[in-house]
Protein backbone atom coordinates (compact mmCIF):
# COMPACT_ATOMS: atom_id res chain seq x y z
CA UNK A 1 28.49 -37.91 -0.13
CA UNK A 2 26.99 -39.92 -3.16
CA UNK A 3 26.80 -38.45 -6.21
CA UNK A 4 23.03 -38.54 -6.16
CA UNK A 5 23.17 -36.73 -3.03
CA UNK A 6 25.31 -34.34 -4.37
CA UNK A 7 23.08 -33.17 -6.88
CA UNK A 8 19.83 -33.00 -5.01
CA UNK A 9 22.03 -30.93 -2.15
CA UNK A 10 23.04 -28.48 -4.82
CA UNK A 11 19.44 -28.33 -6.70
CA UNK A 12 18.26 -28.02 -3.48
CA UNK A 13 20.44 -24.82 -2.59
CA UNK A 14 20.68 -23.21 -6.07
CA UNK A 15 21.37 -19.16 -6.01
CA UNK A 16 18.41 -17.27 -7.21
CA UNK A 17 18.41 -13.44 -7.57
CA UNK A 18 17.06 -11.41 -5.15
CA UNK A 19 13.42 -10.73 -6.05
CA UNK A 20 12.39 -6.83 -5.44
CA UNK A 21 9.54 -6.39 -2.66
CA UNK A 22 5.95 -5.70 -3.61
CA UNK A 23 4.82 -2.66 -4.59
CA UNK A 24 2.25 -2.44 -2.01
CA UNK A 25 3.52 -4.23 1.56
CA UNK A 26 0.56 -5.53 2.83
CA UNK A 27 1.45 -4.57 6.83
CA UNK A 28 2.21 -1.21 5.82
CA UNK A 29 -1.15 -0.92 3.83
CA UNK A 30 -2.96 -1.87 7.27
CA UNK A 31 -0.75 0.40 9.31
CA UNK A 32 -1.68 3.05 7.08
CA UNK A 33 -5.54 2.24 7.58
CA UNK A 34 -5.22 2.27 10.61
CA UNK A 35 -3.57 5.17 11.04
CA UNK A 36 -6.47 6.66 9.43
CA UNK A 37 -8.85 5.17 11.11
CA UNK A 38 -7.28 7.05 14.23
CA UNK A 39 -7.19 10.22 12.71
CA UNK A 40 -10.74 9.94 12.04
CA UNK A 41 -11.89 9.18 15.09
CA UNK A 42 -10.12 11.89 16.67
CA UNK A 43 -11.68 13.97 14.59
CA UNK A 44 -15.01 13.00 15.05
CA UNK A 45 -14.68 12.84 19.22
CA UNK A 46 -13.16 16.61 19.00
CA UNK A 47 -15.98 17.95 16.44
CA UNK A 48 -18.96 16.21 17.10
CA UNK A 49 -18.59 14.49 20.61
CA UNK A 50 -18.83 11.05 19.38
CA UNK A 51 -17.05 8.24 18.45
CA UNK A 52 -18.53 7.99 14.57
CA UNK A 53 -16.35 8.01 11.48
CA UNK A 54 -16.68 8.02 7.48
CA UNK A 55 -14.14 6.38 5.59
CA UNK A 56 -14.99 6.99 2.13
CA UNK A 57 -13.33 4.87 -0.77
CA UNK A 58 -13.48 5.50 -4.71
CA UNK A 59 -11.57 4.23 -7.65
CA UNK A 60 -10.77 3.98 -11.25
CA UNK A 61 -8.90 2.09 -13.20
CA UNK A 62 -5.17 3.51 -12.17
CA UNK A 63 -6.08 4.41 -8.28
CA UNK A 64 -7.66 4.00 -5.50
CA UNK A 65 -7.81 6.80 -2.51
CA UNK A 66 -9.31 6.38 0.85
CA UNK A 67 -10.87 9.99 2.53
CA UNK A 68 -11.42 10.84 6.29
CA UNK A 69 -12.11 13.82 8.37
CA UNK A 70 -9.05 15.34 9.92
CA UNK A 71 -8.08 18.66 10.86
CA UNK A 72 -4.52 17.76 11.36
CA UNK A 73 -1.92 17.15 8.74
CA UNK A 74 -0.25 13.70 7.91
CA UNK A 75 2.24 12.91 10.03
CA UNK A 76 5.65 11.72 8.91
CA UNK A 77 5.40 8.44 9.74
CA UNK A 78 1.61 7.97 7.28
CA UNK A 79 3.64 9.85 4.41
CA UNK A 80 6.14 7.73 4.44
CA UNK A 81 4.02 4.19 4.77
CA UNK A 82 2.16 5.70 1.52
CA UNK A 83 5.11 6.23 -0.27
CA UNK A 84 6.59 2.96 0.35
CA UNK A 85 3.30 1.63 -1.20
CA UNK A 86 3.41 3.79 -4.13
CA UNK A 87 1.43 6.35 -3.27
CA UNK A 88 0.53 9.71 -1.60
CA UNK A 89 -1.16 11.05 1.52
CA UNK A 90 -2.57 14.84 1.10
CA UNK A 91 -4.65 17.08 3.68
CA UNK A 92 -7.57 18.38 1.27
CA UNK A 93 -9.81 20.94 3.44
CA UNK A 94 -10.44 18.79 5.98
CA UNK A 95 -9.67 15.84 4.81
CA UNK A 96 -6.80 13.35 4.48
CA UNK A 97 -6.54 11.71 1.03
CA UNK A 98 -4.74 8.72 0.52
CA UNK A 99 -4.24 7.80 -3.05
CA UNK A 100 -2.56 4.63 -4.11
CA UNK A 101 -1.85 2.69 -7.71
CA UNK A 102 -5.33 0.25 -8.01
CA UNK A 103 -3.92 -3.72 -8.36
CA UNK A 104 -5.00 -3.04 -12.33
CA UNK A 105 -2.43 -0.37 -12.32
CA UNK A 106 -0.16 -2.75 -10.44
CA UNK A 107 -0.18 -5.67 -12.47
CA UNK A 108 -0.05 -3.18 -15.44
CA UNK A 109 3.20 -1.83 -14.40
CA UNK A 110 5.09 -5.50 -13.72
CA UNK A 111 3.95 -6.78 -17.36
CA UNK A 112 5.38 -3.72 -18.17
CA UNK A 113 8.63 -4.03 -16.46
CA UNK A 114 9.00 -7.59 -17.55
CA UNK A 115 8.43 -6.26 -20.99
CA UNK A 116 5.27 -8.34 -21.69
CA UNK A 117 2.43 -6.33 -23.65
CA UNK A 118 -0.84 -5.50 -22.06
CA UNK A 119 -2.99 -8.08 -22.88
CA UNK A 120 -0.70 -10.38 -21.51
């Protein structure tokens, strides 16, 4: 091998160091709505014979949290998808209450870990 080859081989296959996953993995954040979205709709067949749901959504600056109607309690599997995205999934009187950091809060805490200040 050439020396010029040499060098664009090893450029090409240069360690890096492992990069930690994203705070919020985006298939798990759909699983999770749609693990809502099912126990919502159960809900809504059981109580009032149809097939209607509310998802209701609110923010602020540090969360967001997603409410539906559900007698039942999370399961396992929902608690565990919102705490691998950072957050938490509570039964509220009839509700289930997902709460997760807002991207603000997000980007706030990697400037933070990469010891940048918060303007940037």
């Amino acid at each position: 091998m050439s020396a010029a080859a040499s060098r664009l081989f090893a450029a090409r296959t240069a360690a890096r160091p492992a990069t930690t996953e994203p705070a919020v993995v985006r298939w798990a954040l759909i699983r999770i709505m749609v693990m809502l979205v099912h126990a919502a709709k159960g809900d809504a067949r059981s109580e009032r014979g149809g097939i209607d749901a509310t998802i209701r959504v609110s923010g602020d600056d540090a969360t967001v949290s997603v409410r539906v109607s559900s007698r039942e309690a999370p399961s396992d599997d929902l608690v565990a998808l919102a705490a691998r995205c950072g957050g938490v999934v509570v039964r509220t009187n009839d509700e289930l209450v997902l709460t997760l950091p807002s991207l603000r809060e997000l980007r706030r805490r990697e400037r933070e870990g990469r010891g940048e200040s918060p303007t940037g």
